[in-house]
Every structure is written in structure tokens, then in C-alpha cells.
ModelCIF file with pLDDT and N, C-alpha, C, O atoms, coordinates in Angstrom:
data_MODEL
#
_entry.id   MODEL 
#
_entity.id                         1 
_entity.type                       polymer 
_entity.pdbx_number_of_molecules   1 
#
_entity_poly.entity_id                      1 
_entity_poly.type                           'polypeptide(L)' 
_entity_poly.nstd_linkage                   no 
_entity_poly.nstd_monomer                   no 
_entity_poly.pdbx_seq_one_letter_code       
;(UNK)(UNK)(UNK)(UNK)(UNK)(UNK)(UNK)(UNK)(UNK)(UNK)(UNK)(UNK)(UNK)(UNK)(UNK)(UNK)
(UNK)(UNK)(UNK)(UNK)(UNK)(UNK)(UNK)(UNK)(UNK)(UNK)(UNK)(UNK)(UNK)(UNK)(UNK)
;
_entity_poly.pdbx_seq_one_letter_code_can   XXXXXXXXXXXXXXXXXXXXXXXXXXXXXXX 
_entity_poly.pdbx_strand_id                 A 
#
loop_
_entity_poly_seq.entity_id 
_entity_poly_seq.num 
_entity_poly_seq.mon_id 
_entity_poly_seq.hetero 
1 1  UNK n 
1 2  UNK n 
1 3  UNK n 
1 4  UNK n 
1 5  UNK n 
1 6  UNK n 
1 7  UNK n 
1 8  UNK n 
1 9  UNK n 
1 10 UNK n 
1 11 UNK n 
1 12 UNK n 
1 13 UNK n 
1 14 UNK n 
1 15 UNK n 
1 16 UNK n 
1 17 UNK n 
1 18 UNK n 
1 19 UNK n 
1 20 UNK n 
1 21 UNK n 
1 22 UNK n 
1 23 UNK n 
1 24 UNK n 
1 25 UNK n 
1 26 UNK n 
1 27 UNK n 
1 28 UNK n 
1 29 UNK n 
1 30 UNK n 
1 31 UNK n 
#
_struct_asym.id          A 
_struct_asym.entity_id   1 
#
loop_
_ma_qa_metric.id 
_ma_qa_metric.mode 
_ma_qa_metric.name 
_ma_qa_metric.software_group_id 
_ma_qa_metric.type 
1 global pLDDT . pLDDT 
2 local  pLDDT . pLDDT 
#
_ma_qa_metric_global.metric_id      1 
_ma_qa_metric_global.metric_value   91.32 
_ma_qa_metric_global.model_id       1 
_ma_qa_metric_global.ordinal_id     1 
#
loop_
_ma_qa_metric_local.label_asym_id 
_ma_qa_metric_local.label_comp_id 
_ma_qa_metric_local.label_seq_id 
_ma_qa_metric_local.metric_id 
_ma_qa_metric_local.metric_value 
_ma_qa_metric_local.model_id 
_ma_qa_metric_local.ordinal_id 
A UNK 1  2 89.00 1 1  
A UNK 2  2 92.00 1 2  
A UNK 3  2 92.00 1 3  
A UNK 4  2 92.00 1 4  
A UNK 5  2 90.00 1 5  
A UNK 6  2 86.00 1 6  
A UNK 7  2 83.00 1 7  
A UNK 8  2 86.00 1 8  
A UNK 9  2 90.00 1 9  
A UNK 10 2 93.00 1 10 
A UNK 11 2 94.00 1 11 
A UNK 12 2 94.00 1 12 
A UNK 13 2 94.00 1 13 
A UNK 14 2 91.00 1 14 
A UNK 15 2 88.00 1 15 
A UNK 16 2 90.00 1 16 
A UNK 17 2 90.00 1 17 
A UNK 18 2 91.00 1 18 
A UNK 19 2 93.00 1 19 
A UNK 20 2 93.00 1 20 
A UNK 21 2 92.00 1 21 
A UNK 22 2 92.00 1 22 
A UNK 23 2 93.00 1 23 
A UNK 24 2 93.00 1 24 
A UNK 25 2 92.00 1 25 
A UNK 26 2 92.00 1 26 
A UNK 27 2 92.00 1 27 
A UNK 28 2 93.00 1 28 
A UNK 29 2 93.00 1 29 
A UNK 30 2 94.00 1 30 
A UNK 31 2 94.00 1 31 
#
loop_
_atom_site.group_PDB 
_atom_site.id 
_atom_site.type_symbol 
_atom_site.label_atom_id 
_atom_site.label_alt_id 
_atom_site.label_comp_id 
_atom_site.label_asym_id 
_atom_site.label_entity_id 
_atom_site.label_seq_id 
_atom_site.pdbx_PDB_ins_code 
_atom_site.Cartn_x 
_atom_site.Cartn_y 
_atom_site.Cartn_z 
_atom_site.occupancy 
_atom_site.B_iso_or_equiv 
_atom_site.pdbx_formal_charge 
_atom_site.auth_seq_id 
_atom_site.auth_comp_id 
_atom_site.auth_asym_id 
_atom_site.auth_atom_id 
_atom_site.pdbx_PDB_model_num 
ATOM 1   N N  . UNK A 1 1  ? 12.364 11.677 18.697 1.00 89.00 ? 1  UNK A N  1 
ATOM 2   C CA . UNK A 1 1  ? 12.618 12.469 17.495 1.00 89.00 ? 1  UNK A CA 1 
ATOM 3   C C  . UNK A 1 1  ? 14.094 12.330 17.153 1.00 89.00 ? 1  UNK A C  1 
ATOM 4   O O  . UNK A 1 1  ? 14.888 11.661 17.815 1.00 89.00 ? 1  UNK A O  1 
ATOM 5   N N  . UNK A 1 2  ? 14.357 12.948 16.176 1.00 92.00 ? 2  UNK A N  1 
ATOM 6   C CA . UNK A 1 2  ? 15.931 13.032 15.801 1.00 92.00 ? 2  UNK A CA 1 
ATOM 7   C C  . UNK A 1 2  ? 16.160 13.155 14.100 1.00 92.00 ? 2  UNK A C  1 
ATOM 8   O O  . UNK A 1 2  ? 15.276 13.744 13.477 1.00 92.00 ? 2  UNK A O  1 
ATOM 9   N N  . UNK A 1 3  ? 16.930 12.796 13.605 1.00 92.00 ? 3  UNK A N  1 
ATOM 10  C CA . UNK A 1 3  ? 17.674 13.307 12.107 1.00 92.00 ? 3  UNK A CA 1 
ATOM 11  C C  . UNK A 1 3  ? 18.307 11.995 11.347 1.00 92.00 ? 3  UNK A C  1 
ATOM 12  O O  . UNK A 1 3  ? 19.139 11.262 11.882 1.00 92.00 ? 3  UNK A O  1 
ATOM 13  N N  . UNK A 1 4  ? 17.968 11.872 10.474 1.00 92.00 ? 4  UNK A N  1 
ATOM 14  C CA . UNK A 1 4  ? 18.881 10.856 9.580  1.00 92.00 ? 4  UNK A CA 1 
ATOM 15  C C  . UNK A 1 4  ? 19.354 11.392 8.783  1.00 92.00 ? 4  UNK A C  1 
ATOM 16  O O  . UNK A 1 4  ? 18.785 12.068 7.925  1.00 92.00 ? 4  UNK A O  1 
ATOM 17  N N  . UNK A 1 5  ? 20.817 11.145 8.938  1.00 90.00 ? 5  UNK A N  1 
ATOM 18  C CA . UNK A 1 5  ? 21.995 12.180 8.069  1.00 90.00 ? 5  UNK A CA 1 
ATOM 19  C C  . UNK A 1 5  ? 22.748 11.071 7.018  1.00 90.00 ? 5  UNK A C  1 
ATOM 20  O O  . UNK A 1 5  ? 22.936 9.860  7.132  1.00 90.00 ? 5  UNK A O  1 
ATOM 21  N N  . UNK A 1 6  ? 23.087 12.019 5.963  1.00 86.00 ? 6  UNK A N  1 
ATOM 22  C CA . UNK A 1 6  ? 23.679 11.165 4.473  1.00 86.00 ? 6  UNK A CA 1 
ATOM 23  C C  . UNK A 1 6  ? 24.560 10.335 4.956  1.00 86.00 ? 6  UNK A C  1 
ATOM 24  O O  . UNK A 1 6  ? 25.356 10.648 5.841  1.00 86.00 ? 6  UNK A O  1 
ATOM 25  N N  . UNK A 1 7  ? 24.481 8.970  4.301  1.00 83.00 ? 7  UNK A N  1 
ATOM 26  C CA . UNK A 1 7  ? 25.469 8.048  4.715  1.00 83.00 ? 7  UNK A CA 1 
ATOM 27  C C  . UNK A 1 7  ? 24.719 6.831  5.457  1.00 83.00 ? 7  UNK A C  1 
ATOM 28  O O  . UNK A 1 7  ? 25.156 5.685  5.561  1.00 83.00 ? 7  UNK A O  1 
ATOM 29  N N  . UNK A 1 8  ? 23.519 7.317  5.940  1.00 86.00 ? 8  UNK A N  1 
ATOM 30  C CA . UNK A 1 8  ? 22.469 5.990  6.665  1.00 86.00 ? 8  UNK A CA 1 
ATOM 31  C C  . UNK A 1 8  ? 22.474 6.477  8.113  1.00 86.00 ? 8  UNK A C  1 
ATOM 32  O O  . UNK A 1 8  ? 21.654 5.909  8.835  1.00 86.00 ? 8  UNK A O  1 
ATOM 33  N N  . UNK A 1 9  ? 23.362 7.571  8.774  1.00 90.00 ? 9  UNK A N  1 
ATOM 34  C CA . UNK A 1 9  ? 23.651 7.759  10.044 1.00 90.00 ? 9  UNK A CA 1 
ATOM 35  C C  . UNK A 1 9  ? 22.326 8.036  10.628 1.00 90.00 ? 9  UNK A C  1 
ATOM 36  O O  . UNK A 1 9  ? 21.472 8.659  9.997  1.00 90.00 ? 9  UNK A O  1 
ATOM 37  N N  . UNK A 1 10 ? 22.108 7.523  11.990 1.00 93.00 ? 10 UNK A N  1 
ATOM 38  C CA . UNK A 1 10 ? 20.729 7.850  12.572 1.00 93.00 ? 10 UNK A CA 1 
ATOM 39  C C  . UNK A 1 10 ? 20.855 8.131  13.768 1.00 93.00 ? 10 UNK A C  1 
ATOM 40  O O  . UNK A 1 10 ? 21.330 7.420  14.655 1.00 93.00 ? 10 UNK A O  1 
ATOM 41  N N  . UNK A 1 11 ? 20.316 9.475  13.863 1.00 94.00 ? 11 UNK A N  1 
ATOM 42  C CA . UNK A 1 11 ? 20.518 9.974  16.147 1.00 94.00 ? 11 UNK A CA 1 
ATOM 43  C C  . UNK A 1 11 ? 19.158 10.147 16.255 1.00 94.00 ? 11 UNK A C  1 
ATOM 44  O O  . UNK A 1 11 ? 18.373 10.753 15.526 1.00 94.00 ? 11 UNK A O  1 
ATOM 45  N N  . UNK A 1 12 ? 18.960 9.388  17.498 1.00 94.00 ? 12 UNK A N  1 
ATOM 46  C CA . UNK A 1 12 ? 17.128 9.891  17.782 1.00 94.00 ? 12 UNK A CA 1 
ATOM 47  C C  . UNK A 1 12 ? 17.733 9.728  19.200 1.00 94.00 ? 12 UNK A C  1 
ATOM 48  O O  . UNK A 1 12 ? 18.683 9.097  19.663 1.00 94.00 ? 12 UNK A O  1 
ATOM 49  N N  . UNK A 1 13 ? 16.632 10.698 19.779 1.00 94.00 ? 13 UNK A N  1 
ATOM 50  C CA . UNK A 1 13 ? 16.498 10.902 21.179 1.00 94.00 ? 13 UNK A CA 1 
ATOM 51  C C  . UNK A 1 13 ? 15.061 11.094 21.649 1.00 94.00 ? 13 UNK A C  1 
ATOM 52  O O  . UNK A 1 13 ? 14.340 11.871 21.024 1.00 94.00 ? 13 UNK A O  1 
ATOM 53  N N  . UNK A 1 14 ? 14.519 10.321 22.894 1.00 91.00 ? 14 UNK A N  1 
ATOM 54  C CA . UNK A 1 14 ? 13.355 10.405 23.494 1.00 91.00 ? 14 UNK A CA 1 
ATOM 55  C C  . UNK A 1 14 ? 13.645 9.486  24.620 1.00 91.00 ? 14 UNK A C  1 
ATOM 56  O O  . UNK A 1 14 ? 14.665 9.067  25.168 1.00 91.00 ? 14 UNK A O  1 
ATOM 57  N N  . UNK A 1 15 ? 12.346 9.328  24.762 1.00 88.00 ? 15 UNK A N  1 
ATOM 58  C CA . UNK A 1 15 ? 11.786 8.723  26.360 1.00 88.00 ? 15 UNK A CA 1 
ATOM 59  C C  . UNK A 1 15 ? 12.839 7.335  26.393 1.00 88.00 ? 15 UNK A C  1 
ATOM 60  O O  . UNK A 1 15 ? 13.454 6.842  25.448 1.00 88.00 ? 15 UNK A O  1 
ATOM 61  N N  . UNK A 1 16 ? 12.808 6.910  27.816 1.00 90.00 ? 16 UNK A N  1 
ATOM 62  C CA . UNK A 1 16 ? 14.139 6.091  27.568 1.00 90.00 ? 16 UNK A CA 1 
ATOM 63  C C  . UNK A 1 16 ? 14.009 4.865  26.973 1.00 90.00 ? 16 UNK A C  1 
ATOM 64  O O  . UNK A 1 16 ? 14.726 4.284  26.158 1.00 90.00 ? 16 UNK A O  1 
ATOM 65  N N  . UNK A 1 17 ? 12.361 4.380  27.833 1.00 90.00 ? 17 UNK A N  1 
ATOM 66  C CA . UNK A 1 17 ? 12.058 2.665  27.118 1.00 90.00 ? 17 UNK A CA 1 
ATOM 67  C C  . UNK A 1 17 ? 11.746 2.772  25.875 1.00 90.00 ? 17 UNK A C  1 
ATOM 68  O O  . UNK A 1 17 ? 11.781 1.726  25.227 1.00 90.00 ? 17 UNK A O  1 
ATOM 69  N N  . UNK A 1 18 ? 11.406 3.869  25.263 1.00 91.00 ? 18 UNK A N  1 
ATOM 70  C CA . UNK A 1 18 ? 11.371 3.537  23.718 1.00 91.00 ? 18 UNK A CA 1 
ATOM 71  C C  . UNK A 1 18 ? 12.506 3.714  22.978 1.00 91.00 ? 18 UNK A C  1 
ATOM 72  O O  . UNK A 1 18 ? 12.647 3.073  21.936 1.00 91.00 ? 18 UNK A O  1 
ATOM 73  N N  . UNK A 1 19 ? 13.549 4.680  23.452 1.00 93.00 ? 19 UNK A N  1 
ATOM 74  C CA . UNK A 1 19 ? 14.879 4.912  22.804 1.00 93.00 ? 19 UNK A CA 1 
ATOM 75  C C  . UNK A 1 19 ? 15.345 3.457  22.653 1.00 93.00 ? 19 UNK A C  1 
ATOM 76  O O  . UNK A 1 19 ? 15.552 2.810  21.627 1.00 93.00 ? 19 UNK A O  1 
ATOM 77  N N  . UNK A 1 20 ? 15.455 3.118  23.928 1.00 93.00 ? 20 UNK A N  1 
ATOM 78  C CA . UNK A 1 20 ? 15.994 1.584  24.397 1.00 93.00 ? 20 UNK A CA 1 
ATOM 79  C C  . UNK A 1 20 ? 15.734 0.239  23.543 1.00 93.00 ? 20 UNK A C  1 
ATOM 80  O O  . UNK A 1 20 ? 16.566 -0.584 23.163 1.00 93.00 ? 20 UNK A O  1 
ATOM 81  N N  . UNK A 1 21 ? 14.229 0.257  23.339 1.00 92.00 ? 21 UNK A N  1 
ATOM 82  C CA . UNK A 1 21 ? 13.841 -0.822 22.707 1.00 92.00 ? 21 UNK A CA 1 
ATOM 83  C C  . UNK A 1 21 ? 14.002 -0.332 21.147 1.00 92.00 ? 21 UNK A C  1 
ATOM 84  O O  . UNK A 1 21 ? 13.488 -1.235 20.487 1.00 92.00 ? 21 UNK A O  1 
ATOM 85  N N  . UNK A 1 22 ? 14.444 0.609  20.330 1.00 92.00 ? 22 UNK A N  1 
ATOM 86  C CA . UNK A 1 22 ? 14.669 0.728  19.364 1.00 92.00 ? 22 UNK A CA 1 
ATOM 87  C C  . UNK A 1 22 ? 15.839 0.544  19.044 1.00 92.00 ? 22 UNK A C  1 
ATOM 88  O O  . UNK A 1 22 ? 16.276 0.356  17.909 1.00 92.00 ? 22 UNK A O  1 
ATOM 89  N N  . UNK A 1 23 ? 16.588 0.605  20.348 1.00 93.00 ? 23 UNK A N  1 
ATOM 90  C CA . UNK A 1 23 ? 18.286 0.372  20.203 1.00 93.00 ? 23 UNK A CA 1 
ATOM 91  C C  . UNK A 1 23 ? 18.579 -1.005 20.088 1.00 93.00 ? 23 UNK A C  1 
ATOM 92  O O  . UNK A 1 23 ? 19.561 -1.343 19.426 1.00 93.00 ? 23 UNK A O  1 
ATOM 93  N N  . UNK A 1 24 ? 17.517 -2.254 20.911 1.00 93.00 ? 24 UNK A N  1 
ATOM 94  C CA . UNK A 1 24 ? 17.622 -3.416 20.500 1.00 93.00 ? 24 UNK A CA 1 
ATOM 95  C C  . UNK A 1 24 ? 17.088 -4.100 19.533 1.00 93.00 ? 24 UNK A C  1 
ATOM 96  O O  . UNK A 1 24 ? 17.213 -5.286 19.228 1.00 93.00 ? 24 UNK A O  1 
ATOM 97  N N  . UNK A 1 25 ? 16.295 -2.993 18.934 1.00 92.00 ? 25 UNK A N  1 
ATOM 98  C CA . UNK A 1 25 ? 15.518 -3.892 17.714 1.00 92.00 ? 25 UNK A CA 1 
ATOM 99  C C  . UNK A 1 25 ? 16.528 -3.927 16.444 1.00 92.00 ? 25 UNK A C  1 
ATOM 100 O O  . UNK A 1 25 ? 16.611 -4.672 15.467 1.00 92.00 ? 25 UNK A O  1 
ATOM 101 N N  . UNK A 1 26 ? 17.406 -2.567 16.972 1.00 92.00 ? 26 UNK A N  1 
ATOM 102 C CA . UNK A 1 26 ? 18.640 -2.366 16.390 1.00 92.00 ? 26 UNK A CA 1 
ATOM 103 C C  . UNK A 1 26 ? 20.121 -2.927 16.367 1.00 92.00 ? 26 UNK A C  1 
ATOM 104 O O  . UNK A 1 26 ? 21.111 -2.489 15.783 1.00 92.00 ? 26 UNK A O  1 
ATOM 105 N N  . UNK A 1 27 ? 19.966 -4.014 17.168 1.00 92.00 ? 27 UNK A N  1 
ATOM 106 C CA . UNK A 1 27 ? 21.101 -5.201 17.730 1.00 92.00 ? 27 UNK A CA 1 
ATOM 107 C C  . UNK A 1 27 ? 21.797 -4.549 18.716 1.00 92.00 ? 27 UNK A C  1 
ATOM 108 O O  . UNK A 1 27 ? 22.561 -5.368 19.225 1.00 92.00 ? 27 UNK A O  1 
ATOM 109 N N  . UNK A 1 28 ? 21.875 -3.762 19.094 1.00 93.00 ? 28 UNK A N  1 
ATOM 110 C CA . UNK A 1 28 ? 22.400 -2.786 19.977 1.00 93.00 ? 28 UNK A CA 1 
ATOM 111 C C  . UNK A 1 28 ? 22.753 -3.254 21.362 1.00 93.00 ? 28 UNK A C  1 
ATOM 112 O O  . UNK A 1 28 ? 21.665 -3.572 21.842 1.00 93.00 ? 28 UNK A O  1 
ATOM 113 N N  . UNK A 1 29 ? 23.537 -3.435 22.119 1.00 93.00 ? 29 UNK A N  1 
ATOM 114 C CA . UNK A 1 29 ? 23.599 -3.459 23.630 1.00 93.00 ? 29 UNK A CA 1 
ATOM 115 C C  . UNK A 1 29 ? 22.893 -2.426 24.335 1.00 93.00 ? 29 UNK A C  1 
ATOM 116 O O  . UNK A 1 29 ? 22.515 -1.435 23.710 1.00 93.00 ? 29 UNK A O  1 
ATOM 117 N N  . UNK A 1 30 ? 22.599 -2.580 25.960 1.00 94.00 ? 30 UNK A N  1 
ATOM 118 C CA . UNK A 1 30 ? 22.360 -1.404 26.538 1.00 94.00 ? 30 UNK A CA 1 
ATOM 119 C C  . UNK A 1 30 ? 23.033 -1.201 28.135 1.00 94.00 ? 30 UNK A C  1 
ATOM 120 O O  . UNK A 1 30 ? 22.926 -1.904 29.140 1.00 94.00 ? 30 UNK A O  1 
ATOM 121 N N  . UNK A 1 31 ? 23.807 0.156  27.870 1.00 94.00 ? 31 UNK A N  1 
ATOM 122 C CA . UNK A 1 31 ? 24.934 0.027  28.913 1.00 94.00 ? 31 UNK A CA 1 
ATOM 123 C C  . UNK A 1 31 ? 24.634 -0.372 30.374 1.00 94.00 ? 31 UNK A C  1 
ATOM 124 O O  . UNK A 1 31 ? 25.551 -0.468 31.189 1.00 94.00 ? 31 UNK A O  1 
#
């Protein structure tokens, strides 16, 4: 779940392998 705030900003938080794989579908590294 989470919020998309004015400007395009996006915070979601959940389970980790799906946070995760949304963070790379998002070009994202993962620490």
C-alpha cells in the first residue's frame, strides 16, 4: 500500500519481495 503525492512522488510499503521487485521494475538498486 502507500500514497502518491503531487509532483509524481510515490511511497509504498509492503511485503519485501514485492516492494523489491517493484523497486526494480522501477530501475532502482537494492541495498
Amino acid at each position: 500500500s502507500g500514497v502518491d503525492l503531487p509532483g509524481g512522488r510515490r511511497i509504498r510499503k509492503g511485503a519485501s519481495d514485492r516492494v523489491t521487485r517493484d523497486a526494480r521494475d522501477l530501475g532502482q538498486p537494492i541495498p
